[in-house]
PDB file of N, CA and C in Angstrom:
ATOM      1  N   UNK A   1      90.321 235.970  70.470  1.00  0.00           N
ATOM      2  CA  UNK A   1      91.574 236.688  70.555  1.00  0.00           C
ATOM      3  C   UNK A   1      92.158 236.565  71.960  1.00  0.00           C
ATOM      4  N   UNK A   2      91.187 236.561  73.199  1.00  0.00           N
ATOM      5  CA  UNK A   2      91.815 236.402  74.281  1.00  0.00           C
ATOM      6  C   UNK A   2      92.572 235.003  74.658  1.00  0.00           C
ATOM      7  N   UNK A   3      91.482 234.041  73.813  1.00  0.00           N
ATOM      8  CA  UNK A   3      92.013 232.633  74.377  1.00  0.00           C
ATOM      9  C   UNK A   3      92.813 232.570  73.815  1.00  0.00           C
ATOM     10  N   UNK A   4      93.702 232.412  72.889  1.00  0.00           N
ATOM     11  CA  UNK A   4      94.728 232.516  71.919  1.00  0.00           C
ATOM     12  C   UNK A   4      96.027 233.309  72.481  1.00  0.00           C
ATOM     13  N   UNK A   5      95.791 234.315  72.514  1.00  0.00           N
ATOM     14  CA  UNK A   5      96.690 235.352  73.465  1.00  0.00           C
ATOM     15  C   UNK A   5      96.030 235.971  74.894  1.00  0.00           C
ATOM     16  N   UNK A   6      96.274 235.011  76.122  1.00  0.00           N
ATOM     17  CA  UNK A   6      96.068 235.864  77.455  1.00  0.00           C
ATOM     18  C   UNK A   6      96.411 237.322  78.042  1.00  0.00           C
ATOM     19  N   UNK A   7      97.811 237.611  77.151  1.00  0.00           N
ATOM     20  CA  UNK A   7      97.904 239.047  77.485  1.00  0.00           C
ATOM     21  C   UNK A   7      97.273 240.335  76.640  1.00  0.00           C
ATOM     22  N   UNK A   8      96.295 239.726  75.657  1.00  0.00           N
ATOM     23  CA  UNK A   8      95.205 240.756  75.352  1.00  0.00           C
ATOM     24  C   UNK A   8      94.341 241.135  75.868  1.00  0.00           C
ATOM     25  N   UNK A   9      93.790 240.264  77.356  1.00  0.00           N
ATOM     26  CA  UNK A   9      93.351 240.960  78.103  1.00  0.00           C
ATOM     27  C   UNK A   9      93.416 241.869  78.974  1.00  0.00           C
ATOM     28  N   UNK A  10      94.277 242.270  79.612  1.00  0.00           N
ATOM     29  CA  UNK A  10      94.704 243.219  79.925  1.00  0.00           C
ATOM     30  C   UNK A  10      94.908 244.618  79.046  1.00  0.00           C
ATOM     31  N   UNK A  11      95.646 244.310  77.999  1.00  0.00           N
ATOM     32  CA  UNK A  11      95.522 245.290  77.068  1.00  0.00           C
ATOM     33  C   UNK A  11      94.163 245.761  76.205  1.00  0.00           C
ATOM     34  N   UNK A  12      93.261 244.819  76.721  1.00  0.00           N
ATOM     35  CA  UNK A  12      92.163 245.200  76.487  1.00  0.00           C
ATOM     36  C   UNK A  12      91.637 246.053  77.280  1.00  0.00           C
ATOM     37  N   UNK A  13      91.800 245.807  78.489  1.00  0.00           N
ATOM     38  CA  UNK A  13      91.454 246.147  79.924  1.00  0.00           C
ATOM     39  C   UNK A  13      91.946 247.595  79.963  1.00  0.00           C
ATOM     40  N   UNK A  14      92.996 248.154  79.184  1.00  0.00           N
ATOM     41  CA  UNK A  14      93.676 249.040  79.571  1.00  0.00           C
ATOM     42  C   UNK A  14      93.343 250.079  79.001  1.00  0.00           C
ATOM     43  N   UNK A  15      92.606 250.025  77.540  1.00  0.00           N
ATOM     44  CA  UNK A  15      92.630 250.954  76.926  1.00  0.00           C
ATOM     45  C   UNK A  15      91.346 251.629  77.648  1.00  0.00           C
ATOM     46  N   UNK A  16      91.402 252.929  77.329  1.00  0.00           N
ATOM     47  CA  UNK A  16      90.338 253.758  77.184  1.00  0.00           C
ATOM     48  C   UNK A  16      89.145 253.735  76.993  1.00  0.00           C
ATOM     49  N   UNK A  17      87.685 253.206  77.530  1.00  0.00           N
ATOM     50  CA  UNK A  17      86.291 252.912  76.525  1.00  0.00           C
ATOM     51  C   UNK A  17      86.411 254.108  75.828  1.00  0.00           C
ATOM     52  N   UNK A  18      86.099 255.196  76.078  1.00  0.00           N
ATOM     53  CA  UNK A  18      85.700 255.992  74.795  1.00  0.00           C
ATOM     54  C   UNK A  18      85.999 256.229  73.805  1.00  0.00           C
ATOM     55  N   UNK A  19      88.050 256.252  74.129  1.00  0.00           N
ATOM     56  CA  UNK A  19      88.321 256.248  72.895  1.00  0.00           C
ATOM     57  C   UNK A  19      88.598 254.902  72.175  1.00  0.00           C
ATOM     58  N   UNK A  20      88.223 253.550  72.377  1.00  0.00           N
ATOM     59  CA  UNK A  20      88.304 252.670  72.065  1.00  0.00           C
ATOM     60  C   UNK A  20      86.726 252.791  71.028  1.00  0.00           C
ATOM     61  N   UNK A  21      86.109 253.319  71.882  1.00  0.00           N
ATOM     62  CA  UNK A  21      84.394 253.354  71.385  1.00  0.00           C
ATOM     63  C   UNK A  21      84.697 254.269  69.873  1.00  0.00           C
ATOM     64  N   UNK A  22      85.128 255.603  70.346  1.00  0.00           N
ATOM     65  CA  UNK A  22      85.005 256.370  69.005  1.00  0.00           C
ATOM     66  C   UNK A  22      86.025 255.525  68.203  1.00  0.00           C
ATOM     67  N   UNK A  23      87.114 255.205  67.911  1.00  0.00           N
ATOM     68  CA  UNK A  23      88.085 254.074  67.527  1.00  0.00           C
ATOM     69  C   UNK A  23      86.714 253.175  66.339  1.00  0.00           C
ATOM     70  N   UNK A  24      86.299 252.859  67.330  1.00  0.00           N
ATOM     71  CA  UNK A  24      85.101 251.614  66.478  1.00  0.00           C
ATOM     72  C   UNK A  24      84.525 252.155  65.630  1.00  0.00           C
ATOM     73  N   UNK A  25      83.809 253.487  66.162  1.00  0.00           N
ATOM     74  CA  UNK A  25      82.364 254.242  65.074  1.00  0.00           C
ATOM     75  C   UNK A  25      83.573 254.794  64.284  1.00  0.00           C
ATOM     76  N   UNK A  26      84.690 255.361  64.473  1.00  0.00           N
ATOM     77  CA  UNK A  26      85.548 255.954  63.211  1.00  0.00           C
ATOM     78  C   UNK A  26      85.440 254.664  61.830  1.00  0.00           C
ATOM     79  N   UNK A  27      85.937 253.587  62.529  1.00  0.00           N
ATOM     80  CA  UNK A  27      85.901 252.140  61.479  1.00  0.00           C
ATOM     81  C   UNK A  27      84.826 251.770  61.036  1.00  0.00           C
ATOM     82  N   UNK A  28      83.733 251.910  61.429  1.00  0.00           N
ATOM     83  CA  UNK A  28      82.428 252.156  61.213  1.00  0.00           C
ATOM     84  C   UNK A  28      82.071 252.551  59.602  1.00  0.00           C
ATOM     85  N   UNK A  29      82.496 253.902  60.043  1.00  0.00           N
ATOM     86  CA  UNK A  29      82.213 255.020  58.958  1.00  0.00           C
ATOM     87  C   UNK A  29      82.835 254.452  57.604  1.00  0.00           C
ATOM     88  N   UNK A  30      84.284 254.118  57.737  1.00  0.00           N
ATOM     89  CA  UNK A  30      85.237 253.429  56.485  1.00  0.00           C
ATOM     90  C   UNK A  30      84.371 252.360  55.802  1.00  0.00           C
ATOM     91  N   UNK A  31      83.704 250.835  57.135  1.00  0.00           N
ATOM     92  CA  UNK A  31      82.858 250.067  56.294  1.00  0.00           C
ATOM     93  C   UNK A  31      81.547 249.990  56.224  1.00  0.00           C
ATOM     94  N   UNK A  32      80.629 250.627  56.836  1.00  0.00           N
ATOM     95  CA  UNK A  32      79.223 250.838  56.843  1.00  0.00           C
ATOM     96  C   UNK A  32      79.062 251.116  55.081  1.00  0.00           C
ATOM     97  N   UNK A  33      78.098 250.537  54.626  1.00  0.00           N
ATOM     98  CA  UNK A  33      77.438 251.093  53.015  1.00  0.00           C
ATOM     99  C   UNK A  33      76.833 252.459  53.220  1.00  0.00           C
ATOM    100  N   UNK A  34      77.008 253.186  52.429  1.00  0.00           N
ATOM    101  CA  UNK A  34      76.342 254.446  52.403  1.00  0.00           C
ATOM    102  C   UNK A  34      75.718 254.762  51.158  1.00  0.00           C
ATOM    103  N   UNK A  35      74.697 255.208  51.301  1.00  0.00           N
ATOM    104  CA  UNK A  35      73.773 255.444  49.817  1.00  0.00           C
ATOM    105  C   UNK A  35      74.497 256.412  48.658  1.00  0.00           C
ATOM    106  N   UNK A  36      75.530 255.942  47.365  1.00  0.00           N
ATOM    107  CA  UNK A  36      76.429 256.203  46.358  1.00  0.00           C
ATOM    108  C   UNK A  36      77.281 255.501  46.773  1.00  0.00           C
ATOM    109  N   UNK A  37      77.248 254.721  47.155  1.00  0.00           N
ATOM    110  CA  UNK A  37      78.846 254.244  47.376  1.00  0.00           C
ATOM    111  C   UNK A  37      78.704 252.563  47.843  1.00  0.00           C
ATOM    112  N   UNK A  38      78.657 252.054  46.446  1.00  0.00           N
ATOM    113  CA  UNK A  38      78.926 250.545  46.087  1.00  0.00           C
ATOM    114  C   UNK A  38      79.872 249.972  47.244  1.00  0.00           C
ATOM    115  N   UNK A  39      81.097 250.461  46.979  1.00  0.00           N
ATOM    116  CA  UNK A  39      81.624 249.863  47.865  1.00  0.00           C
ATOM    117  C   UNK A  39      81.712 250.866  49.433  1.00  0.00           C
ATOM    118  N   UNK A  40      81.510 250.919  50.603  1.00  0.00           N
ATOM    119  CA  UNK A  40      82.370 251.858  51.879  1.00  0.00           C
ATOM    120  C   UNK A  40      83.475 251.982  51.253  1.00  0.00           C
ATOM    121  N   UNK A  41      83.131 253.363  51.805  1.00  0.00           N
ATOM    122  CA  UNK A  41      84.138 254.343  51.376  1.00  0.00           C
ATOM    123  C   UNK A  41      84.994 254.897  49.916  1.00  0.00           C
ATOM    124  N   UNK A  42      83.993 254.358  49.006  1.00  0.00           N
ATOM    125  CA  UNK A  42      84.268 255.079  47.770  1.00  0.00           C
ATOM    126  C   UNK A  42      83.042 255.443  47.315  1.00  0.00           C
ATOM    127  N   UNK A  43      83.075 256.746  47.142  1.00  0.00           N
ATOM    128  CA  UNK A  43      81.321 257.176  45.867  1.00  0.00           C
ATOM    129  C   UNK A  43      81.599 256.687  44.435  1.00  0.00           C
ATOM    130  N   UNK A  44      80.248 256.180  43.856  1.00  0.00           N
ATOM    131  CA  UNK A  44      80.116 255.483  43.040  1.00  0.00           C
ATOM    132  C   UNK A  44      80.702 256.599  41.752  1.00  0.00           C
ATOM    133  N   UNK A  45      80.948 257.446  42.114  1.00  0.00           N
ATOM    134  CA  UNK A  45      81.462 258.614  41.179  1.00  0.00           C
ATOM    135  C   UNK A  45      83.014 258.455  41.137  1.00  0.00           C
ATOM    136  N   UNK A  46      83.345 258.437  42.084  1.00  0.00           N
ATOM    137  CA  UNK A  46      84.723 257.979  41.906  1.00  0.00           C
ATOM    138  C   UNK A  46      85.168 256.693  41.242  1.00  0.00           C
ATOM    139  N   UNK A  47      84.628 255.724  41.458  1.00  0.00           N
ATOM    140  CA  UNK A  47      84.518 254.050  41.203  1.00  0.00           C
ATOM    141  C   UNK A  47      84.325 254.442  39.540  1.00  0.00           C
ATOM    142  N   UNK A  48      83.308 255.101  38.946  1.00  0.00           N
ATOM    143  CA  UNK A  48      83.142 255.264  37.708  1.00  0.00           C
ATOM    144  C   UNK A  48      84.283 256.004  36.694  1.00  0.00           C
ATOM    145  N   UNK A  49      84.898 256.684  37.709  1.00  0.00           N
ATOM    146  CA  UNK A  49      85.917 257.729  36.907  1.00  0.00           C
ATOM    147  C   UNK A  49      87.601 257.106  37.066  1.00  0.00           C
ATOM    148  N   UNK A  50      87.326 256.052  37.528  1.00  0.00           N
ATOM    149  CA  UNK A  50      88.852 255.184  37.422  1.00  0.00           C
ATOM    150  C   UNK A  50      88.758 254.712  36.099  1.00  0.00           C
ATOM    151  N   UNK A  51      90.696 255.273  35.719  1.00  0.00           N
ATOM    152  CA  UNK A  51      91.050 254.436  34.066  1.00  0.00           C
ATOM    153  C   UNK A  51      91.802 254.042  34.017  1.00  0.00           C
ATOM    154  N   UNK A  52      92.294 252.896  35.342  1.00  0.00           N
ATOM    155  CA  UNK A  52      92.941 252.143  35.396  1.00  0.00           C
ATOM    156  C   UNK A  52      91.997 250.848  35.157  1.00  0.00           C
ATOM    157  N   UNK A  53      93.667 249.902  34.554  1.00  0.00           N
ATOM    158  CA  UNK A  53      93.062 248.138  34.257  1.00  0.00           C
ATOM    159  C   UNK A  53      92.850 247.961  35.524  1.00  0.00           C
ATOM    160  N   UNK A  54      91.132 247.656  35.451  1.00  0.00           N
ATOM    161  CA  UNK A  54      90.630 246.669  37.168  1.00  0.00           C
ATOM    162  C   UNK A  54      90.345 245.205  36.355  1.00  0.00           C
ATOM    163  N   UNK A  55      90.989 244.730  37.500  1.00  0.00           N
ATOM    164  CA  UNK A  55      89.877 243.074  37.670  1.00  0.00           C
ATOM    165  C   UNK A  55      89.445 242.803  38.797  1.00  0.00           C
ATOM    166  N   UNK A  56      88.126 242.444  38.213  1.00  0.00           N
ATOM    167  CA  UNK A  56      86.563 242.302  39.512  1.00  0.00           C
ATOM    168  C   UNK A  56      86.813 240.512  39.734  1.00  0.00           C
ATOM    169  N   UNK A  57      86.843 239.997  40.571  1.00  0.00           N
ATOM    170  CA  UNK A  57      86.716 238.967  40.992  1.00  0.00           C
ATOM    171  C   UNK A  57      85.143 238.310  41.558  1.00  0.00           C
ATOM    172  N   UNK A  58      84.346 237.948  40.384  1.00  0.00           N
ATOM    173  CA  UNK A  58      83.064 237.555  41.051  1.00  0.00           C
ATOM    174  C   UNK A  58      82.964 236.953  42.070  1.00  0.00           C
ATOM    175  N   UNK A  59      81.912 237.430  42.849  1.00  0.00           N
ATOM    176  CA  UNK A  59      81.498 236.717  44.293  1.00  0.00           C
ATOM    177  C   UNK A  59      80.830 235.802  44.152  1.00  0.00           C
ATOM    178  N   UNK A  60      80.718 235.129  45.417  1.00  0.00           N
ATOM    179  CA  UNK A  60      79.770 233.884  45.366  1.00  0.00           C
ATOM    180  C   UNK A  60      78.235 234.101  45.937  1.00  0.00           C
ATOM    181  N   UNK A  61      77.256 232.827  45.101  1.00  0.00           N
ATOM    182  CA  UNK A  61      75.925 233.957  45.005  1.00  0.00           C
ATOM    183  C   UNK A  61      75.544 233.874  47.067  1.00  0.00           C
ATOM    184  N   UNK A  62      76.226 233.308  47.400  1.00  0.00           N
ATOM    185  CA  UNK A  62      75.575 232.825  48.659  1.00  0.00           C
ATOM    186  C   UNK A  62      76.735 233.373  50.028  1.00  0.00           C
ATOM    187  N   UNK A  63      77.403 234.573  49.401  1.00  0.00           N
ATOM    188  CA  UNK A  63      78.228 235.594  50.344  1.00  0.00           C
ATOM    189  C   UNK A  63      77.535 236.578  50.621  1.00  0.00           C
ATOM    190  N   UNK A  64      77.263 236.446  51.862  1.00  0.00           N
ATOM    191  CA  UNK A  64      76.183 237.607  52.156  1.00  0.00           C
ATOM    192  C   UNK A  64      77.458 239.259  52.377  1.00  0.00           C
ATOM    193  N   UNK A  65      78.549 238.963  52.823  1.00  0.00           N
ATOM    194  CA  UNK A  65      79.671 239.911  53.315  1.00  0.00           C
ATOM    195  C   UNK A  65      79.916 240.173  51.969  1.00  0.00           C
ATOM    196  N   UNK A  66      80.292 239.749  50.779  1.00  0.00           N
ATOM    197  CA  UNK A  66      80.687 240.553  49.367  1.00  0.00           C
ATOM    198  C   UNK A  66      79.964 240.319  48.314  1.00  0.00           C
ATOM    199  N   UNK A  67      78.704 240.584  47.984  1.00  0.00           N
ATOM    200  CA  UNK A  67      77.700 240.445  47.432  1.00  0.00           C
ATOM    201  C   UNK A  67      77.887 240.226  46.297  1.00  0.00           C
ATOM    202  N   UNK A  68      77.713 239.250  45.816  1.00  0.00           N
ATOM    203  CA  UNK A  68      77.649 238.486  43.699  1.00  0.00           C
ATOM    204  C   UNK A  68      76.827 240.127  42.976  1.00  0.00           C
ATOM    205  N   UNK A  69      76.085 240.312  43.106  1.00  0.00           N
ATOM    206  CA  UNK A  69      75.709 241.276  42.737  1.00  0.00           C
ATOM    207  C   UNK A  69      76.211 243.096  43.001  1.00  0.00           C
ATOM    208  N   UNK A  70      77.332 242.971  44.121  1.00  0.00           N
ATOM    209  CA  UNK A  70      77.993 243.780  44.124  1.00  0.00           C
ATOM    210  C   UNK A  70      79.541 244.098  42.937  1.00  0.00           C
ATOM    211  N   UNK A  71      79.767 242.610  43.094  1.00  0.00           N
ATOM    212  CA  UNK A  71      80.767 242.468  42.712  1.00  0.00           C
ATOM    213  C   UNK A  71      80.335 242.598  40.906  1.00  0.00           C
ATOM    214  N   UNK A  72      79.409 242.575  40.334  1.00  0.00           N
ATOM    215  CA  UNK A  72      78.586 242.507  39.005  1.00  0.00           C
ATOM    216  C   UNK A  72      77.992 244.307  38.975  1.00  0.00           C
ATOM    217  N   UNK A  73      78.087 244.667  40.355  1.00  0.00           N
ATOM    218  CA  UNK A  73      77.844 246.459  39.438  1.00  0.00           C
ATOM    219  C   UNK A  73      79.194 246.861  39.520  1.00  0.00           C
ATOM    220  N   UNK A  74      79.691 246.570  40.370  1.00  0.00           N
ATOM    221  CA  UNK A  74      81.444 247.447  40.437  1.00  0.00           C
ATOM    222  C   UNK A  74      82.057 246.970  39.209  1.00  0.00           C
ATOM    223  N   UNK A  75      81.746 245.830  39.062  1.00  0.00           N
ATOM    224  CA  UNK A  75      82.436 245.673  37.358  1.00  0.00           C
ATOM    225  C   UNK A  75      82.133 246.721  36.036  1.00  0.00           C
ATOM    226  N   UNK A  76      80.364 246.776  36.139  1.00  0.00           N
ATOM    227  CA  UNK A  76      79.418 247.670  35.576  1.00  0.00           C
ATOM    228  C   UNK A  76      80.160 249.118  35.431  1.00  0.00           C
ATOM    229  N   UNK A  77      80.584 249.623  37.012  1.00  0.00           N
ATOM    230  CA  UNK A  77      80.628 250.613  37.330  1.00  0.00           C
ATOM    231  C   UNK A  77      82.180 251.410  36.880  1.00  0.00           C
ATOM    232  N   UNK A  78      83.133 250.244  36.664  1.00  0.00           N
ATOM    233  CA  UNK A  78      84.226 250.527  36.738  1.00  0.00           C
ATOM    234  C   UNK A  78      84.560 250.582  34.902  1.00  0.00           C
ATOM    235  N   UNK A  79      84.717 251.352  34.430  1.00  0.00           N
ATOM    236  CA  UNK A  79      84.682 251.482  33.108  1.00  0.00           C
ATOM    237  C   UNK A  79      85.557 250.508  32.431  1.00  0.00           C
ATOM    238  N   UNK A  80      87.323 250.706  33.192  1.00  0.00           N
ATOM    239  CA  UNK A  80      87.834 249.779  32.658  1.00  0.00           C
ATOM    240  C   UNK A  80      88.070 248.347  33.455  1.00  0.00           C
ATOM    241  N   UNK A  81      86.934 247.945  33.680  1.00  0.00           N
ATOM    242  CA  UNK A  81      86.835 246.475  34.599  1.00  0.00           C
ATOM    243  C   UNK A  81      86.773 245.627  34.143  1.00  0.00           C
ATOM    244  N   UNK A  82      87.241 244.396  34.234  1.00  0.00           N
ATOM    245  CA  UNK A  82      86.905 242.784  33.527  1.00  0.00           C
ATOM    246  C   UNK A  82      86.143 241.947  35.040  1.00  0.00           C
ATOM    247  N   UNK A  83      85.410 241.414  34.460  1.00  0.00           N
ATOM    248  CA  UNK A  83      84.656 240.436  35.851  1.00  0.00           C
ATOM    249  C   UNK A  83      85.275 238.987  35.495  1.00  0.00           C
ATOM    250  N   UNK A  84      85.743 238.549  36.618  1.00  0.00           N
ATOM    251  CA  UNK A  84      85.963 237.327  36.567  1.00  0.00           C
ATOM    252  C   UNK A  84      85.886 236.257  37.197  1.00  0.00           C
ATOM    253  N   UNK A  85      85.824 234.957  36.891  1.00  0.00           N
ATOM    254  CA  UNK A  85      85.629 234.484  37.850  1.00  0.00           C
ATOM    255  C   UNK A  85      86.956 233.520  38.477  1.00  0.00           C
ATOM    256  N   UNK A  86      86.773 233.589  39.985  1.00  0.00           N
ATOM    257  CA  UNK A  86      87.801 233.495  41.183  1.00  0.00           C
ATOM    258  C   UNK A  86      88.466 231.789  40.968  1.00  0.00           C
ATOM    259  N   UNK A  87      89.616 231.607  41.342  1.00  0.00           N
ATOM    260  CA  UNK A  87      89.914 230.316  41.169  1.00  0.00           C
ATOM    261  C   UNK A  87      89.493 229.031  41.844  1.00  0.00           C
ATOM    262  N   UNK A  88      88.109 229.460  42.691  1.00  0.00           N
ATOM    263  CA  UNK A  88      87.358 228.421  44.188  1.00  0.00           C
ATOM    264  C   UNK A  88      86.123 228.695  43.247  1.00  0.00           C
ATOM    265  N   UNK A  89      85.611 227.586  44.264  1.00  0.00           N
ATOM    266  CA  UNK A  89      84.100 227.572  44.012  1.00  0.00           C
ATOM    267  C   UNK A  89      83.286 228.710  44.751  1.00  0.00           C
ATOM    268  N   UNK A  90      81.675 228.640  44.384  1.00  0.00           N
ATOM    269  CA  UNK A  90      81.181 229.542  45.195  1.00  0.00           C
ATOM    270  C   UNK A  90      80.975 229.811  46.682  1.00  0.00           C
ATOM    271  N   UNK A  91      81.326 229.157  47.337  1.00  0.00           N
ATOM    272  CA  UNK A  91      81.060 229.183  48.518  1.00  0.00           C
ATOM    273  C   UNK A  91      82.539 229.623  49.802  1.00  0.00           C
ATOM    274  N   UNK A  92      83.847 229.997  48.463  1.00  0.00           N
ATOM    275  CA  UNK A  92      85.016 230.057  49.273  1.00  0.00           C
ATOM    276  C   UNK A  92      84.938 230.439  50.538  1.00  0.00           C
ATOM    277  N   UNK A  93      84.065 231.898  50.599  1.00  0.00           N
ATOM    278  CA  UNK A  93      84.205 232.844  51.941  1.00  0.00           C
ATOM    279  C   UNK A  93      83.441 232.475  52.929  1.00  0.00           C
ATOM    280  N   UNK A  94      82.311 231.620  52.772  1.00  0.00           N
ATOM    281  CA  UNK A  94      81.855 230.993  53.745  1.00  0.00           C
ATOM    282  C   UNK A  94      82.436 229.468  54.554  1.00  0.00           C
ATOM    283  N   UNK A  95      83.153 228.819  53.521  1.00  0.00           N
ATOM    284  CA  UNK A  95      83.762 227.553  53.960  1.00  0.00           C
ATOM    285  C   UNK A  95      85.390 228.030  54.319  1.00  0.00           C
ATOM    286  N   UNK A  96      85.808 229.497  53.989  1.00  0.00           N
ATOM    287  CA  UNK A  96      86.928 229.321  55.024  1.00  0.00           C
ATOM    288  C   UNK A  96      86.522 230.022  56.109  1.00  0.00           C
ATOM    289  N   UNK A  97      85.169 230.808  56.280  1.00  0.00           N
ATOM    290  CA  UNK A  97      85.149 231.143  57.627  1.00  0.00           C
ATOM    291  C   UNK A  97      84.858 229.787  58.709  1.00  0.00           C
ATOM    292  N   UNK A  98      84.101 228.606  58.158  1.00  0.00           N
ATOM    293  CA  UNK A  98      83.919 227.576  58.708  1.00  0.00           C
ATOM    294  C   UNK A  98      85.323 227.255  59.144  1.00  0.00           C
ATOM    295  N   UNK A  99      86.084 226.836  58.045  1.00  0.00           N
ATOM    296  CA  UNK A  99      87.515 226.351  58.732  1.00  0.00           C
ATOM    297  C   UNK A  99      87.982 226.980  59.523  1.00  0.00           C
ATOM    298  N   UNK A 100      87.924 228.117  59.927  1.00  0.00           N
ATOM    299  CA  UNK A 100      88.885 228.824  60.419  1.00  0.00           C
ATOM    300  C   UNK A 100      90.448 228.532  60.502  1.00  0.00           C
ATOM    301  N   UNK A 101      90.807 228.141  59.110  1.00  0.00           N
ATOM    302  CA  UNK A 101      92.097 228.354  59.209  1.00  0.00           C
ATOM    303  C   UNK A 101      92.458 229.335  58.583  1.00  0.00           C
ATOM    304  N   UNK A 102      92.016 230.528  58.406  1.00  0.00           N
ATOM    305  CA  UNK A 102      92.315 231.731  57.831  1.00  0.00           C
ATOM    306  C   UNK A 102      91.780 231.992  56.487  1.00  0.00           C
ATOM    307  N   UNK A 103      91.034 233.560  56.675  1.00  0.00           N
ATOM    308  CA  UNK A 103      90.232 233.708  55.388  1.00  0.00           C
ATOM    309  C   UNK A 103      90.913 233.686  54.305  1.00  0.00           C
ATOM    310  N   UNK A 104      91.948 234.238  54.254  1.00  0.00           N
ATOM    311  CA  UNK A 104      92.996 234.540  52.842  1.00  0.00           C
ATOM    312  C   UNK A 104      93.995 232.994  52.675  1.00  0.00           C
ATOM    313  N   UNK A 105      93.593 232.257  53.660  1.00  0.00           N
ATOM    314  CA  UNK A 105      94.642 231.145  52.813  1.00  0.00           C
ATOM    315  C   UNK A 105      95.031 230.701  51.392  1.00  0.00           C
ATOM    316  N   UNK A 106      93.479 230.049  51.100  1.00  0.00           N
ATOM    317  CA  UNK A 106      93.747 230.142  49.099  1.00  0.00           C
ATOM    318  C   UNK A 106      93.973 231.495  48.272  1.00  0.00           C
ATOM    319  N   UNK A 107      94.254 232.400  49.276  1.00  0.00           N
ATOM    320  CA  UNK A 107      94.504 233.912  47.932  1.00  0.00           C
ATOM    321  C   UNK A 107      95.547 233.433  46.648  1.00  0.00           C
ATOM    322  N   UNK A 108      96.445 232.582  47.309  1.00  0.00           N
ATOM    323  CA  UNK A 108      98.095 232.170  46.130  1.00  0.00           C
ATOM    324  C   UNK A 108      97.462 231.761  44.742  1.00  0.00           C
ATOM    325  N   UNK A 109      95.975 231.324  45.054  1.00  0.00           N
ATOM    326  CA  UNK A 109      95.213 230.708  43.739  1.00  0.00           C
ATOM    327  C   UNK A 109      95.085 231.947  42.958  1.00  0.00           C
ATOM    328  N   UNK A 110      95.088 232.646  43.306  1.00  0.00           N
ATOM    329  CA  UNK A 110      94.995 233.815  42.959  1.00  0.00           C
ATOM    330  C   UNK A 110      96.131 234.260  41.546  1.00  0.00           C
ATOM    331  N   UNK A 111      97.186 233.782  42.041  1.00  0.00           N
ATOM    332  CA  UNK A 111      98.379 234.244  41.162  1.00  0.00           C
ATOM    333  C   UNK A 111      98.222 234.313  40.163  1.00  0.00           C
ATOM    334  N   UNK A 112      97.938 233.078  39.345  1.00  0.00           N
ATOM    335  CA  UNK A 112      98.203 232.464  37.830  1.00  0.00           C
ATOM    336  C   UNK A 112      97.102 233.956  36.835  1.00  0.00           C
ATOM    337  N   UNK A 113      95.905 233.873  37.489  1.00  0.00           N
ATOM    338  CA  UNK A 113      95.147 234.985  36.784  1.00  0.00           C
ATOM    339  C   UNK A 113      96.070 236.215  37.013  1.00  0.00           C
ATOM    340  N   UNK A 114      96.185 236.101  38.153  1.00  0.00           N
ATOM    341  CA  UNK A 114      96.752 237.821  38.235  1.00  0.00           C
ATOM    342  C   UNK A 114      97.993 238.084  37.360  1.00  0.00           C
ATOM    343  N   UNK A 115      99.048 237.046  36.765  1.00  0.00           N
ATOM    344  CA  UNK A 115     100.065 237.034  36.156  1.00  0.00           C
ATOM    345  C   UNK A 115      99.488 236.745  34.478  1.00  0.00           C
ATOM    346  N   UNK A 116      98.671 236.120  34.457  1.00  0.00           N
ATOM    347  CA  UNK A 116      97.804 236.195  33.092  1.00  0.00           C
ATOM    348  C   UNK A 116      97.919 237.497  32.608  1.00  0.00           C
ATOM    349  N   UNK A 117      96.449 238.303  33.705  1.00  0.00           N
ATOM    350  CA  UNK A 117      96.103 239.667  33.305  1.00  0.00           C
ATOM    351  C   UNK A 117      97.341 240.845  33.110  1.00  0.00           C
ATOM    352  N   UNK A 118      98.018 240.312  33.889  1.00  0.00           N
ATOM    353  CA  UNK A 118      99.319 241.204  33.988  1.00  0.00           C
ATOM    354  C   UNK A 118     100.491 241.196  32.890  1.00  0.00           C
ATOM    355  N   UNK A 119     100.222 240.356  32.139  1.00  0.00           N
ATOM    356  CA  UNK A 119     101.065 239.797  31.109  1.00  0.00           C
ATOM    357  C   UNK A 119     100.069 240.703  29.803  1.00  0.00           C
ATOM    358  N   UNK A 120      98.923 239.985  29.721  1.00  0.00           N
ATOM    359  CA  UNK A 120      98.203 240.738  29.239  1.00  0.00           C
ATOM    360  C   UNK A 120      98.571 242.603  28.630  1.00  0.00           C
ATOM    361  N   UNK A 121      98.361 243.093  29.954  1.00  0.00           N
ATOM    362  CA  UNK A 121      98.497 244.216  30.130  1.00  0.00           C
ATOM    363  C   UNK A 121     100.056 245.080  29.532  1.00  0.00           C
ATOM    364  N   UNK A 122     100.991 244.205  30.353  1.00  0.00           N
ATOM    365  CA  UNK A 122     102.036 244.728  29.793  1.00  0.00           C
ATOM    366  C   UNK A 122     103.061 244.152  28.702  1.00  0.00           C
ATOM    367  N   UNK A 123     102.707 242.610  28.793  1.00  0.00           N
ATOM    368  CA  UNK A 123     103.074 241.988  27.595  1.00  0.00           C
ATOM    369  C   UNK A 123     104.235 241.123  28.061  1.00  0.00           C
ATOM    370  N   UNK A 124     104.662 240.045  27.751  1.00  0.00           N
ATOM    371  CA  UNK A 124     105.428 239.127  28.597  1.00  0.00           C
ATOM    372  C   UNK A 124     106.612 239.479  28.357  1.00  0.00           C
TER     373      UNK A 124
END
């Protein structure tokens, strides 16, 4: 971030440690896993009592950051969930962190399902 933009250092420089520190452990709290709660920051009680149309987008088995097996109980968990699988291969989230040309680049692949399900849902 600094090499990219030089005047983030300073503005780095500027802020506050502590409250930069509590800043962090607040964000912390949002994504740290906590025991009921599949995903940070939702209890698995809540996740269960949604009755809205979800679609789960399976993970890949070799994402250690969004777990194939996470993504296979939240489906579980979510009453009205469909699991599906993503328009990349398994390894998307690791080969665009390699690229680094941005994690969400292929999201647009995304569309065609999401306009499927959505059609689906409300009917074309």
């Amino acid at each position: 971030v600094l090499e990219r933009n030089p005047d983030n250092r300073k503005r780095m420089l500027d802020l506050d440690p502590a409250q930069f520190i509590a800043t962090l452990e607040r964000w912390m709290l949002a994504y740290y896993p906590r025991e009921g709660e599949l995903v940070p920051g939702v209890r698995n009680a809540e996740a269960a009592a949604l009755a809205v149309p979800t679609l789960v987008f399976r993970s890949g088995p070799r994402d250690v950051h969004h777990t194939r097996a996470t993504s296979e109980e939240l489906a579980r968990l979510i009453p009205t969930a469909r699991l599906v699988e993503p328009p990349w291969g398994d390894d998307e989230w690791i080969e665009r962190m390699a690229a680094q040309d941005g994690l969400f680049v292929r999201w647009p692949l995304l569309v065609p399902q999401l306009l499927e399900w959505s059609d689906e849902l409300i009917g074309s």
